[in-house]
Protein backbone atom coordinates (compact mmCIF):
# COMPACT_ATOMS: atom_id res chain seq x y z
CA UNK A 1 -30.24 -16.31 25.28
CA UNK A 2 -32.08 -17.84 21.89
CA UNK A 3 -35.13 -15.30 21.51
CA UNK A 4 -36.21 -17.70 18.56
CA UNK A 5 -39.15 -16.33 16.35
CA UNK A 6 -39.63 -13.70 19.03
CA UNK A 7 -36.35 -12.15 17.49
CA UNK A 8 -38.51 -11.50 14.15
CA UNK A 9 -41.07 -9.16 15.85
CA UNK A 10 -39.08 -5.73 15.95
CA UNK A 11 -37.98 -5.78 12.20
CA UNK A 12 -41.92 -7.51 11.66
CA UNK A 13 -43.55 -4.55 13.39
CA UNK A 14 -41.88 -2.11 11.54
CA UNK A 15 -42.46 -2.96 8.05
CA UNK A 16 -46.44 -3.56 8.87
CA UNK A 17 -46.18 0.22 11.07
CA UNK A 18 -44.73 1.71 7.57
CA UNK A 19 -47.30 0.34 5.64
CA UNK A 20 -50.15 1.34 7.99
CA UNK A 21 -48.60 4.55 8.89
CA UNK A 22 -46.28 5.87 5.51
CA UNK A 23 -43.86 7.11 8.47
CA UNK A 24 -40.51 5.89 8.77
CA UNK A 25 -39.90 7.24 12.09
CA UNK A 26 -42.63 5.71 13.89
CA UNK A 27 -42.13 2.48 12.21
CA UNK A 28 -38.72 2.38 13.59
CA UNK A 29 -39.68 3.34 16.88
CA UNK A 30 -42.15 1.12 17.37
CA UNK A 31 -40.10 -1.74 15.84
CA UNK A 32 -37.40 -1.04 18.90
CA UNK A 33 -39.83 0.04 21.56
CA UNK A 34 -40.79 -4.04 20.69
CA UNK A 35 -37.32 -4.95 20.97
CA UNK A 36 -37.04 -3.28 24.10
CA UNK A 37 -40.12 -5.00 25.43
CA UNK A 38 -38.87 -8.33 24.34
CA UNK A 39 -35.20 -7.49 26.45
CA UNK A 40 -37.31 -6.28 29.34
CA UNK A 41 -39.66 -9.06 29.79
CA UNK A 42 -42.78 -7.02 28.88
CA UNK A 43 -42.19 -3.93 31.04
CA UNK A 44 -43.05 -0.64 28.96
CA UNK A 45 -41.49 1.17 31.82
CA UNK A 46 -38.32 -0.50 31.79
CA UNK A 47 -38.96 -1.03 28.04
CA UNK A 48 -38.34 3.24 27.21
CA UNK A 49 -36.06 3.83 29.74
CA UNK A 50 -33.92 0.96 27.99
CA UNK A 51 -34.58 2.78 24.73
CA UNK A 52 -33.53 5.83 25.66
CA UNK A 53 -30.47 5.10 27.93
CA UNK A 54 -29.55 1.68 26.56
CA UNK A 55 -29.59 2.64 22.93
CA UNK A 56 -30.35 6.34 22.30
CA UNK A 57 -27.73 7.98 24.31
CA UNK A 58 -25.27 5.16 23.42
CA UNK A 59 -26.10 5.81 19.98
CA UNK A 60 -25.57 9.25 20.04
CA UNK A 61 -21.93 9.67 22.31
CA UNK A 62 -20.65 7.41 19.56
CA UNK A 63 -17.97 8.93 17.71
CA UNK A 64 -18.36 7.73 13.92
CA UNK A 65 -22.52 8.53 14.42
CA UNK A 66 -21.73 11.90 15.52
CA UNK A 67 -19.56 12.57 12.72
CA UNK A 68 -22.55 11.45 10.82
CA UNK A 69 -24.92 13.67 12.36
CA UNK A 70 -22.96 16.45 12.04
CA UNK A 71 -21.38 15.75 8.46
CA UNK A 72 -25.55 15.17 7.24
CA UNK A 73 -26.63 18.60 8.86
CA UNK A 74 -23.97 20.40 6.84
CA UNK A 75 -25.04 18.92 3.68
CA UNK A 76 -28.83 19.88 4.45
CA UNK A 77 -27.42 23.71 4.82
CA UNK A 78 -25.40 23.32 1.36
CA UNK A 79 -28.47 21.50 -0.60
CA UNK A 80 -30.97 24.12 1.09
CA UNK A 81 -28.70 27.17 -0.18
CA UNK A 82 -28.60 25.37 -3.85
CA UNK A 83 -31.96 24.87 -4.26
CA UNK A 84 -32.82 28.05 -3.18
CA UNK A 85 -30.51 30.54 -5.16
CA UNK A 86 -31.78 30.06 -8.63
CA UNK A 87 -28.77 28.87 -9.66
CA UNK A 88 -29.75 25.40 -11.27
CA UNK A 89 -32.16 26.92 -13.15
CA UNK A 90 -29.70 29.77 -14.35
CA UNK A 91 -27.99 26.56 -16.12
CA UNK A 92 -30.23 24.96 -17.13
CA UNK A 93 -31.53 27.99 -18.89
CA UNK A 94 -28.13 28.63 -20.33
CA UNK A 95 -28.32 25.31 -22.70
CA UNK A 96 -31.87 26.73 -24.31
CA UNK A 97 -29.80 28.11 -26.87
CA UNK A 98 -28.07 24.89 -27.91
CA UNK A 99 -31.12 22.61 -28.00
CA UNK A 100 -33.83 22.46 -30.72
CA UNK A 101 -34.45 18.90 -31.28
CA UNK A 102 -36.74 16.27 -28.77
CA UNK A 103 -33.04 14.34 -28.06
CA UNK A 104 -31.17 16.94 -26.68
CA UNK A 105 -33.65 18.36 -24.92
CA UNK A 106 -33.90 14.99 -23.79
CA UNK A 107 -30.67 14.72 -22.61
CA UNK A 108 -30.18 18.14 -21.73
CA UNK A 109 -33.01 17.47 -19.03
CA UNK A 110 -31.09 14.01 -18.06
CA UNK A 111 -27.46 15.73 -17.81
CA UNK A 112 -29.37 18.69 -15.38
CA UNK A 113 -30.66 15.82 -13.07
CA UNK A 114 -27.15 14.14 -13.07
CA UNK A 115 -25.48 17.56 -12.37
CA UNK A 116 -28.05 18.15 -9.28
CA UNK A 117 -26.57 14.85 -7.95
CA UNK A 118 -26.68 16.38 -4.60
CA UNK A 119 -29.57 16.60 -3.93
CA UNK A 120 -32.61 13.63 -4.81
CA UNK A 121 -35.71 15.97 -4.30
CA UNK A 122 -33.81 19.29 -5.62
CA UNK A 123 -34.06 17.60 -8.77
CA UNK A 124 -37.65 17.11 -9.69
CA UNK A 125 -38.22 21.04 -8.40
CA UNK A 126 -35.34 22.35 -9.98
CA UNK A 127 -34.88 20.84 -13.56
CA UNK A 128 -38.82 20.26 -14.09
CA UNK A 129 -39.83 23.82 -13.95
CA UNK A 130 -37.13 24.84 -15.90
CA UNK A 131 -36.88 22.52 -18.96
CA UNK A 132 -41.13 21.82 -18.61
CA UNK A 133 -41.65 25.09 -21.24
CA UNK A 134 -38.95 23.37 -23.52
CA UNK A 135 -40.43 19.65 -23.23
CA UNK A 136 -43.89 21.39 -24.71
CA UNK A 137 -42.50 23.01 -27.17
CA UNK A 138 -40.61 20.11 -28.72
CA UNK A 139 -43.98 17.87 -28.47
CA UNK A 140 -42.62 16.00 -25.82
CA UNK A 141 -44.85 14.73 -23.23
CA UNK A 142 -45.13 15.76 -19.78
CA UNK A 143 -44.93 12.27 -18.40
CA UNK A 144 -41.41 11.96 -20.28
CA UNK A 145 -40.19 14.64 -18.36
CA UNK A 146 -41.38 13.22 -15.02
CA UNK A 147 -40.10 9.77 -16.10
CA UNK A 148 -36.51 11.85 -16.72
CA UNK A 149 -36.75 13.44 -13.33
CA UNK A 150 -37.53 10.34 -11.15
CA UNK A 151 -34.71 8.38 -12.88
CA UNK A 152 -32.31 10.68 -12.28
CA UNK A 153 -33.34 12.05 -8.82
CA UNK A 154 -32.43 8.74 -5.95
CA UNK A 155 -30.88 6.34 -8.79
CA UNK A 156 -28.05 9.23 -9.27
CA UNK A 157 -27.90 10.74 -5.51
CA UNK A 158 -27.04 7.08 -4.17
CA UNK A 159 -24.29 6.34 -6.17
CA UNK A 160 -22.40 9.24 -4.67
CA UNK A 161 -20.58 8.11 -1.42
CA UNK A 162 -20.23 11.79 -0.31
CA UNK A 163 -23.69 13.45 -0.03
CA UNK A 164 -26.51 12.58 1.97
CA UNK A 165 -27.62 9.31 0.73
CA UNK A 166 -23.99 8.03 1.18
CA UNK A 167 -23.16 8.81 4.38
CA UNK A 168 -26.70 7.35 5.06
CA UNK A 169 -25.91 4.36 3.99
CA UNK A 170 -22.40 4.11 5.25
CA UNK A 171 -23.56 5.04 8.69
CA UNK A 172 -25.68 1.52 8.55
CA UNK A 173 -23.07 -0.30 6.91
CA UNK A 174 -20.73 0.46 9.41
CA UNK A 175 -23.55 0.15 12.62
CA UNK A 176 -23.30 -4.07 11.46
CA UNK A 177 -19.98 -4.21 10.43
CA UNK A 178 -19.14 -2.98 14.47
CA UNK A 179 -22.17 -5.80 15.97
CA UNK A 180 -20.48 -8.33 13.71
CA UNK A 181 -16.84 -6.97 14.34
CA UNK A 182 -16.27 -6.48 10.97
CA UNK A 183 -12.90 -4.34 10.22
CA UNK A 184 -13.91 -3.43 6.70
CA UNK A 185 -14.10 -0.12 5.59
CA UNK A 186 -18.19 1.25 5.18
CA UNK A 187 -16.43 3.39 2.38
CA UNK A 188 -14.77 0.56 0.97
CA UNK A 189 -17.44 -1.59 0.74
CA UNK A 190 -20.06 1.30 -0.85
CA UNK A 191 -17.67 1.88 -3.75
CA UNK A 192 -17.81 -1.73 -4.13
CA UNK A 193 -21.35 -2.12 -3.83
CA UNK A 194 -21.40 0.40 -6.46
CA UNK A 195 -21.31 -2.21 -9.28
CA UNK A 196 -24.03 -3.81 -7.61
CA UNK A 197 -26.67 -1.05 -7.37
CA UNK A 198 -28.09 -2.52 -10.67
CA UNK A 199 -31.28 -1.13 -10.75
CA UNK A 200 -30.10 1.99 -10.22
CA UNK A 201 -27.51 2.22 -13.21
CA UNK A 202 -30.56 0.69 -15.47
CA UNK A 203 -32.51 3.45 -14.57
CA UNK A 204 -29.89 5.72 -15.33
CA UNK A 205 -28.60 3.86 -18.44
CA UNK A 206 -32.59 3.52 -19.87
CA UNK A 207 -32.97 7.45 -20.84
CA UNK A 208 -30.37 7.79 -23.04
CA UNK A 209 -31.03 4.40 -24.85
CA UNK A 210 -34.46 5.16 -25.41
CA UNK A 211 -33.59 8.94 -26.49
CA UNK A 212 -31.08 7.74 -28.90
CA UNK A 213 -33.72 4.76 -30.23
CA UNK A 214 -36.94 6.41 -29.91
CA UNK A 215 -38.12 3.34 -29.15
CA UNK A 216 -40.92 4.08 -26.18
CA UNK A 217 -43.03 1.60 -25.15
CA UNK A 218 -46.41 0.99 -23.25
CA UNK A 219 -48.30 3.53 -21.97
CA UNK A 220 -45.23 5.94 -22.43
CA UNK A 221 -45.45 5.43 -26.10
CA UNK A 222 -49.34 6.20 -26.03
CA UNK A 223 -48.54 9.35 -24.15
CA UNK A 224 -45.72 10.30 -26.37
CA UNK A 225 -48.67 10.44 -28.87
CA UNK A 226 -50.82 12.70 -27.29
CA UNK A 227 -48.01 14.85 -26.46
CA UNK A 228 -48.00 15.41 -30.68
CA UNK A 229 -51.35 16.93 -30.76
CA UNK A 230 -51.20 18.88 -27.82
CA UNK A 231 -51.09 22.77 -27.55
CA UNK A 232 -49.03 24.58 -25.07
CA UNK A 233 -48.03 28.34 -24.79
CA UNK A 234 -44.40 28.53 -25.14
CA UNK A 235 -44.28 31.93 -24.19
CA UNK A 236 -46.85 31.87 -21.66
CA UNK A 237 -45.45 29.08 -20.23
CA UNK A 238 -41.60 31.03 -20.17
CA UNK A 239 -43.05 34.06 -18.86
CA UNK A 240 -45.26 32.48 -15.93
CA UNK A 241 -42.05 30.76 -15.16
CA UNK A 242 -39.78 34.13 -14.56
CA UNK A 243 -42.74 35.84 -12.12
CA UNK A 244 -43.79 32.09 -10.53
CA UNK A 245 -43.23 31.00 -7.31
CA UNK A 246 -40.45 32.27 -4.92
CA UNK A 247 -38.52 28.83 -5.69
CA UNK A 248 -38.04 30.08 -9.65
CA UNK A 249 -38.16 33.79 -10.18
CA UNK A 250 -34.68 34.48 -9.19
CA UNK A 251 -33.79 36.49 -12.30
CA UNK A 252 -29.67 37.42 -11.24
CA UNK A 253 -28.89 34.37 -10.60
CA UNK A 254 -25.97 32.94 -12.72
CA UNK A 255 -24.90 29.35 -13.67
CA UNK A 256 -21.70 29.58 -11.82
CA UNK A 257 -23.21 29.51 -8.78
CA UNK A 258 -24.28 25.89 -9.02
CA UNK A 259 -20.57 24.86 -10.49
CA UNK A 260 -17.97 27.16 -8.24
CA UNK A 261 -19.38 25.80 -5.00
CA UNK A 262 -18.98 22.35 -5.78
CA UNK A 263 -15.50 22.27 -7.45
CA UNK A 264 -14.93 24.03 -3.63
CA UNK A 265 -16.47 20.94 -2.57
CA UNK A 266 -14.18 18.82 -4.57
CA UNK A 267 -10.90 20.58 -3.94
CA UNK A 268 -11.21 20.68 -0.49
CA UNK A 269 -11.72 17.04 0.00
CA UNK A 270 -9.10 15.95 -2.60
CA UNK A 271 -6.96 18.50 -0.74
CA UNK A 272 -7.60 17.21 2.89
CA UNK A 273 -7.39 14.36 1.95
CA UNK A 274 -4.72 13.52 -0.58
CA UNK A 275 -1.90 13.55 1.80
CA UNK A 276 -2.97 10.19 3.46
CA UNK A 277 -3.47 8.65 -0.16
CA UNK A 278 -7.09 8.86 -1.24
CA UNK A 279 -8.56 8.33 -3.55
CA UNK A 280 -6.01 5.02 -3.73
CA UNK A 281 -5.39 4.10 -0.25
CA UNK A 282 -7.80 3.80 2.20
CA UNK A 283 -8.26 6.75 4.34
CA UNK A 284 -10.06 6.75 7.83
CA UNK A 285 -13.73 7.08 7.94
CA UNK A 286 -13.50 10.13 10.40
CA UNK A 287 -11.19 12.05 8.11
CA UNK A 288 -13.14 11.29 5.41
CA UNK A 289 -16.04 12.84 7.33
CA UNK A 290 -14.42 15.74 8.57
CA UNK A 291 -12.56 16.70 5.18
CA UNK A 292 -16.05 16.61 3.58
CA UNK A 293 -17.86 18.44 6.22
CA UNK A 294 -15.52 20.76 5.53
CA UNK A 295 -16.12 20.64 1.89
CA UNK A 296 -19.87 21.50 1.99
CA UNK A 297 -18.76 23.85 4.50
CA UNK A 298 -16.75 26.00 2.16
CA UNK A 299 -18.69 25.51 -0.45
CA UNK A 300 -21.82 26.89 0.82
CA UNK A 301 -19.75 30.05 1.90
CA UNK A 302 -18.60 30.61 -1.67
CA UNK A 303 -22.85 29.83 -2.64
CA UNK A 304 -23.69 32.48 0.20
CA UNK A 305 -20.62 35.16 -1.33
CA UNK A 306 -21.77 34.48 -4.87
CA UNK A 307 -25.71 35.03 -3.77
CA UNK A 308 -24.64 38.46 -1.91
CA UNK A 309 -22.10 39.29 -5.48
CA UNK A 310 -24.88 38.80 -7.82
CA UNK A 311 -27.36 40.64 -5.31
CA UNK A 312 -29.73 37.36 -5.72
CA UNK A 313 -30.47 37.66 -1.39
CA UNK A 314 -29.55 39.96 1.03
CA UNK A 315 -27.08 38.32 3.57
CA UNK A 316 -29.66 37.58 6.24
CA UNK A 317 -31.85 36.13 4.24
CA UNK A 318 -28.98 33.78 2.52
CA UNK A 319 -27.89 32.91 6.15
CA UNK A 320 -31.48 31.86 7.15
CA UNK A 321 -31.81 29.61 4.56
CA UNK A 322 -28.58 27.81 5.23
CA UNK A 323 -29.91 27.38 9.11
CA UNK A 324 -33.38 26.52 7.76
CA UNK A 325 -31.43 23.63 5.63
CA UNK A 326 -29.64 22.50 8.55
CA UNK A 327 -32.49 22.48 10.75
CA UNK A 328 -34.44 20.56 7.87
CA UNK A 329 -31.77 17.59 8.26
CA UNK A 330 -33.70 16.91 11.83
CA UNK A 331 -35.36 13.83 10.13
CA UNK A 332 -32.74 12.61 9.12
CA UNK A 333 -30.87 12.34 12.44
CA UNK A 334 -33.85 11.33 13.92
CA UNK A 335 -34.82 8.27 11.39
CA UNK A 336 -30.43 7.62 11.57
CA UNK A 337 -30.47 7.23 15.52
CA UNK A 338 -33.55 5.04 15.34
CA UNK A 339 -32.13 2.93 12.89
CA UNK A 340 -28.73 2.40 14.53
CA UNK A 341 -30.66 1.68 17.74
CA UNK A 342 -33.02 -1.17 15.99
CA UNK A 343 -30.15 -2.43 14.15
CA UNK A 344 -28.41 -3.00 17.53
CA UNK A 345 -31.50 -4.47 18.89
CA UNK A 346 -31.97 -6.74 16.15
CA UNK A 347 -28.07 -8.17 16.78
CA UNK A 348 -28.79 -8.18 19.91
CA UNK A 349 -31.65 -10.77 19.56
CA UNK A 350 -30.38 -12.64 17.02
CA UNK A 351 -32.31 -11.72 14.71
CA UNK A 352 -30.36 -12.48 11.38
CA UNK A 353 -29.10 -15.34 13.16
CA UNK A 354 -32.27 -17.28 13.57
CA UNK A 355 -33.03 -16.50 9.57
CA UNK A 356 -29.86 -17.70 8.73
CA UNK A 357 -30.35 -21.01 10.22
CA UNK A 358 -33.82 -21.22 9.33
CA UNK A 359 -32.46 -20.77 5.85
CA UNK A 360 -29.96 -23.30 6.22
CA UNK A 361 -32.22 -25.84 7.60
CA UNK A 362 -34.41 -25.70 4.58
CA UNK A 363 -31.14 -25.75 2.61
CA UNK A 364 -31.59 -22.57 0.86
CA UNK A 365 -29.07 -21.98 -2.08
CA UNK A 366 -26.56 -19.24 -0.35
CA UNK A 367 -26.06 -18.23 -4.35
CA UNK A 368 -30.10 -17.13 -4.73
CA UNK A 369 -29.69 -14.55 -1.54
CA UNK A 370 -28.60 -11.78 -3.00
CA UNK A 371 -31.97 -12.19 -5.39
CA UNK A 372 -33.84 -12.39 -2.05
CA UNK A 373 -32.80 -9.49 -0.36
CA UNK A 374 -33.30 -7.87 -3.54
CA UNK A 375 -37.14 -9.11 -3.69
CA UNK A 376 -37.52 -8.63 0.10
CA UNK A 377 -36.42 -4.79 -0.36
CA UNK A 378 -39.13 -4.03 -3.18
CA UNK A 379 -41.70 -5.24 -1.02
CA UNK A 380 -40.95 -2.78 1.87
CA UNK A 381 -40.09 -0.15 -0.22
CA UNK A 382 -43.49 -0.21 -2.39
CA UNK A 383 -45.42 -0.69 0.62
CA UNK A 384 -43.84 1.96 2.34
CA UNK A 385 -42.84 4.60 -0.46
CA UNK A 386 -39.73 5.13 1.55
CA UNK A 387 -36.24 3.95 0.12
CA UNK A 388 -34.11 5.33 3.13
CA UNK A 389 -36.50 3.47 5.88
CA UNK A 390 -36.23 0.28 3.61
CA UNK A 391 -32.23 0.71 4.02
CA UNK A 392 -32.93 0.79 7.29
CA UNK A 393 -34.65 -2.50 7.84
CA UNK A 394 -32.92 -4.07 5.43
CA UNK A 395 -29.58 -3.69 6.32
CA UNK A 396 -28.94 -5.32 9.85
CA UNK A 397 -30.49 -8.37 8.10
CA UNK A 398 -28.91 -8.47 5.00
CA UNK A 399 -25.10 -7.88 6.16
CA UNK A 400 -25.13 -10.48 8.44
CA UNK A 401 -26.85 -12.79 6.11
CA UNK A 402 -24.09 -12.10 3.41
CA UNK A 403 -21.81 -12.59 6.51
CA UNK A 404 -23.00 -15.80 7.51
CA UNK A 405 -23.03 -17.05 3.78
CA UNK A 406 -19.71 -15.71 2.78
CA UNK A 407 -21.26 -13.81 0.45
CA UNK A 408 -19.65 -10.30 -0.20
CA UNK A 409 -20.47 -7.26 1.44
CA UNK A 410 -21.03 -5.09 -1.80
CA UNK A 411 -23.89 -7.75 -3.22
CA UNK A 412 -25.89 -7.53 -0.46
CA UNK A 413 -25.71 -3.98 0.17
CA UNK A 414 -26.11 -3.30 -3.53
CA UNK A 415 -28.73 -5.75 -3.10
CA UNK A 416 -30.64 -3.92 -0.59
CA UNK A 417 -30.26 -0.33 -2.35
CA UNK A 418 -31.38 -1.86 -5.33
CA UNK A 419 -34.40 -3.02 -4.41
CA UNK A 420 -34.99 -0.04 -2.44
CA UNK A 421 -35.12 1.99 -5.22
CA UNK A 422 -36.91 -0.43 -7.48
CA UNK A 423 -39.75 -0.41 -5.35
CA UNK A 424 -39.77 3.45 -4.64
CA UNK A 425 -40.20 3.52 -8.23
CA UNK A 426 -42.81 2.13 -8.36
CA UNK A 427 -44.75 3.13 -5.84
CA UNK A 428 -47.26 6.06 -5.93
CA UNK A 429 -47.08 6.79 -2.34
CA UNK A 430 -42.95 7.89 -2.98
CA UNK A 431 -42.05 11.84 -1.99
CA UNK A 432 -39.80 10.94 -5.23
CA UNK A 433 -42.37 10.08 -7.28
CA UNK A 434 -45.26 12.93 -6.03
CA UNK A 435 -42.08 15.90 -6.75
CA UNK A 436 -41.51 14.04 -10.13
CA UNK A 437 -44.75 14.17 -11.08
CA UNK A 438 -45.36 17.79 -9.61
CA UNK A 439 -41.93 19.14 -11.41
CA UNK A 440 -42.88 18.23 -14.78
CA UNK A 441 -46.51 19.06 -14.18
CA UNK A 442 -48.49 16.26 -15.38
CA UNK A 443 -50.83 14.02 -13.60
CA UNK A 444 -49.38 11.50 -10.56
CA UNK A 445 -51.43 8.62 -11.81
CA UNK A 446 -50.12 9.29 -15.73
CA UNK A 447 -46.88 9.63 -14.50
CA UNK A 448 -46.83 6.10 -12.50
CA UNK A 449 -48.78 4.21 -15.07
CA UNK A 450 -46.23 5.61 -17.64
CA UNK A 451 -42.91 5.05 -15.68
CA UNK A 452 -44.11 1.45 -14.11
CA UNK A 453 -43.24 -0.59 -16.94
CA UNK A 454 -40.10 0.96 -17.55
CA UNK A 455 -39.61 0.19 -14.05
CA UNK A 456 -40.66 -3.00 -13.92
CA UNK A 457 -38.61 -4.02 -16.55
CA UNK A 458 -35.55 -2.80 -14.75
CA UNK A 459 -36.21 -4.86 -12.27
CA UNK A 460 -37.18 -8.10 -13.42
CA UNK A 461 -33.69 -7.69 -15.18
CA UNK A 462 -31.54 -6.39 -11.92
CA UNK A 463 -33.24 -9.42 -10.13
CA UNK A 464 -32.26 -12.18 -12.82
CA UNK A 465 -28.79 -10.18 -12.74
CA UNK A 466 -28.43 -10.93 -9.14
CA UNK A 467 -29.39 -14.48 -9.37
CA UNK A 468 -26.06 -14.38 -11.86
CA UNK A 469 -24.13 -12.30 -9.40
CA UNK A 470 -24.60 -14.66 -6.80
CA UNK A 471 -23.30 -17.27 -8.55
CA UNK A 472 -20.62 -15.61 -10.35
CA UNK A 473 -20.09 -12.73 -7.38
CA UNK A 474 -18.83 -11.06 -10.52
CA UNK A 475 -19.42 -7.14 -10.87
CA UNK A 476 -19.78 -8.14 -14.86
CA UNK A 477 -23.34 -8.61 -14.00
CA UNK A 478 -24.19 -5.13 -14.74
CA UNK A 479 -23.09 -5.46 -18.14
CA UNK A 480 -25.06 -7.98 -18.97
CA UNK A 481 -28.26 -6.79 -17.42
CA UNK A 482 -27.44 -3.44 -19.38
CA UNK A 483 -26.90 -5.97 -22.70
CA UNK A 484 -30.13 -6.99 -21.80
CA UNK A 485 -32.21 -4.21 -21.29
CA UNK A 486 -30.80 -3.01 -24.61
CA UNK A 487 -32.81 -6.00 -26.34
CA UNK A 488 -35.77 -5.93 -24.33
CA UNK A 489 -36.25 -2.51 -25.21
CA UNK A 490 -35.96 -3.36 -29.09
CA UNK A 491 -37.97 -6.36 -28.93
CA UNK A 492 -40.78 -4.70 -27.20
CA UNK A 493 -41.03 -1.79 -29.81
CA UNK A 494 -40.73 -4.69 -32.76
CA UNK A 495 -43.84 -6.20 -31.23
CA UNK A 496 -45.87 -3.36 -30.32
CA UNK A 497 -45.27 -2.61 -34.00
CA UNK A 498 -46.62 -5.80 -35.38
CA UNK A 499 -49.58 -5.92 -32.92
């Protein structure tokens, strides 16, 4: 049965119900309690039983999304333990000693958020607080810090295929690749798309290029200013830090325990796994997912061990917090259940289908997509200040529109990821942003008026890039945007200068 533009009300409904509502689970509810009403001719009744026995359940007995379910809630115990035991902060204190100039603490501060790659939010609460004391006393501003934090906070965490954001993603990758009976690996085609997640290697790529340059611009450069004439307490800062909050007055913590547990991590998935050939052959997804369920397994007993060694918690209390992190990964399940059911509804109706042909009827370029989705994706994920609900909206529609176009898998996945972190970035409603801006301890309006045209500039470049990768479906179009946001960053100094 054609549904026709009635196919475009369940994805429509949820992107106005996040904007209205800032809540990713309702918004995907409601868009598939549409869907449902749609498939059941207008009966509510009808409509949630449908929901929950048609797609729900049938979501849930799946094999591959239980894996995922029960992979995710063993990361949220691991990530709960790390954030909690002081440890990040124990290393992060440990490179004090080495830095006494504004670039490395600059980089110091960008190497801690790459090093807390597993967890997006652990980073703003962990390395703000703790490098915060050292920012002031080097004159650097406040909003610098924040800037630091946010760019290495969701930009870093999902361009690792084996923490939460990845098997996130992969789980919706692999929900379309099944509707569109698709064969391809979801792991194989994240690596791929990892090329393609422009904006968030420009982010990434942008700190140390303007540390090494000096060359702020905008309001960052104005703020960089202030931050020259401003007084701060070193020692009243450092000292207010050690008796603070619960989060970051650990004092026996040690730096180990943030780098033992996760070369346990590391072994024991290169171990599982290396007798069926990874990392060079492919490997199936539910080994994957069991070898690193495992992983975070073993390493949070080695966190929990160290914790008890270095009498940081008592055991009960190191146990609780491991539950409490595994009970905090109900939102996640929740919003991933939701989204595999809408996605299913949305093949279902046809959906992508009836844009695709709409497309073609207009005779829309198949090489300016990937620039769409792109564009598409910063809209929902500004309006909604949610990068993981814009994933999953975005993806049943963009996969089989890169389907239908022959257009790789990895562009419009990177595609979608990219734009949902461009316009996270930029908006002030983002958990992201809010922790960023709380971490380093300057104001959330100062901190988004400071980090938008950094961000902007990102993306304007990651969306001419994709106009380049979908005509060269070339992977070199990283480079060049990085080429390019080298420039733009000197020629934007050289005429603030002269202004």
């Amino acid at each position: 049965m054609n549904y026709g533009w009635l196919s475009l009300l369940p994805p429509i409904v949820a992107v106005v119900m996040a904007i209205k509502s800032r809540n990713v689970i309702l918004s995907l509810f409601c868009g598939g309690f549409v869907g449902a009403m749609i498939f059941c001719m207008g009966n509510p009744f009808l409509a949630v039983k449908s929901m929950i026995g048609d797609y729900f359940f049938v979501q849930l007995t799946d094999s591959y999304n239980a894996g995922v379910i029960v992979l995710v809630i063993f990361i949220g115990g691991f990530i709960k333990l790390m954030e909690k035991s002081g440890g990040a902060q124990a290393f992060s204190k440990f490179v004090y000693r080495f830095v006494n100039t504004k670039l490395k603490a600059q980089m110091c501060a960008w190497a801690g958020g790459i090093l807390i790659f597993f967890s997006d939010l652990g980073t703003p609460l962990l390395v703000g607080p703790v490098f915060r004391p050292l920012f002031d006393k080097l004159k650097i501003s406040r909003e610098k810090l924040a800037w630091i934090l946010d760019s290495t906070s969701s930009p870093v965490a999902i361009l690792i295929p084996f923490i939460g954001w990845g098997v996130y993603v992969m789980g919706l990758i692999q929900a379309e690749f099944e509707n569109l009976g698709v064969t391809q690996s979801d792991y194989t085609t994240f690596v791929e798309a990892i090329p393609f997640q422009i904006y968030a290697i420009l982010a990434i790529l942008m700190i140390p290029l303007i540390a090494f340059t000096g060359k702020d611009f905008s309001q960052m450069r104005k703020a960089e200013k202030l931050a020259e004439t401003a007084e701060h307490s070193w020692e009243e800062e450092k000292g207010t830090k050690e008796v603070g909050a619960d989060t970051y007055s650990i004092q026996n913590a040690r730096p180990s325990m943030v780098l033992f547990p996760i070369i346990i991590v590391f072994v024991t998935l290169f171990t599982t796994l290396a007798p069926l050939g990874f990392p060079f052959q492919k490997v199936d997804g539910n080994e994957f997912r069991v070898a690193l369920t495992m992983g975070y397994f073993f390493g949070a007993l080695v966190l929990m061990i160290l914790i008890r060694v270095y009498k940081v918690q008592v055991f009960k209390q190191t146990f609780q917090l491991y539950v409490d992190g595994m009970k905090g990964m109900t939102d996640v399940a929740v919003t991933l259940v939701l989204a595999w059911s809408l996605g299913s509804m949305i093949s279902g109706l046809g959906t992508a289908d009836f844009i695709v042909n709409a497309m073609k009827a207009i005779h829309f370029s198949s090489v300016l997509i990937p620039a769409f989705i792109f564009l598409f994706g910063t809209f929902v994920s500004f309006s909604t200040g949610s990068s993981w609900g814009t994933f999953a909206i975005m993806m049943p529609l963009a996969i089989p529109m890169a389907h239908a176009f022959a257009i790789p898998y990895s562009i419009a996945v990177g595609a979608v990821l990219s734009g949902g972190l461009f316009g996270d970035h930029c908006s002030p409603i983002s958990d992201t942003t809010i922790l960023s801006s709380t971490g380093a301890e300057c104001d959330l309006v100062g901190h988004v008026k400071t980090q938008l045209p950094y961000a902007v500039v990102n993306g304007v470049i990651a969306f001419a890039a994709f106009i380049f990768a979908g005509f060269t479906r070339s992977p070199l179009a990283v480079v060049l945007a990085a080429a390019v946001l080298f420039a733009v960053i000197f020629v934007w100094n050289k005429r603030e200068k002269t202004a």
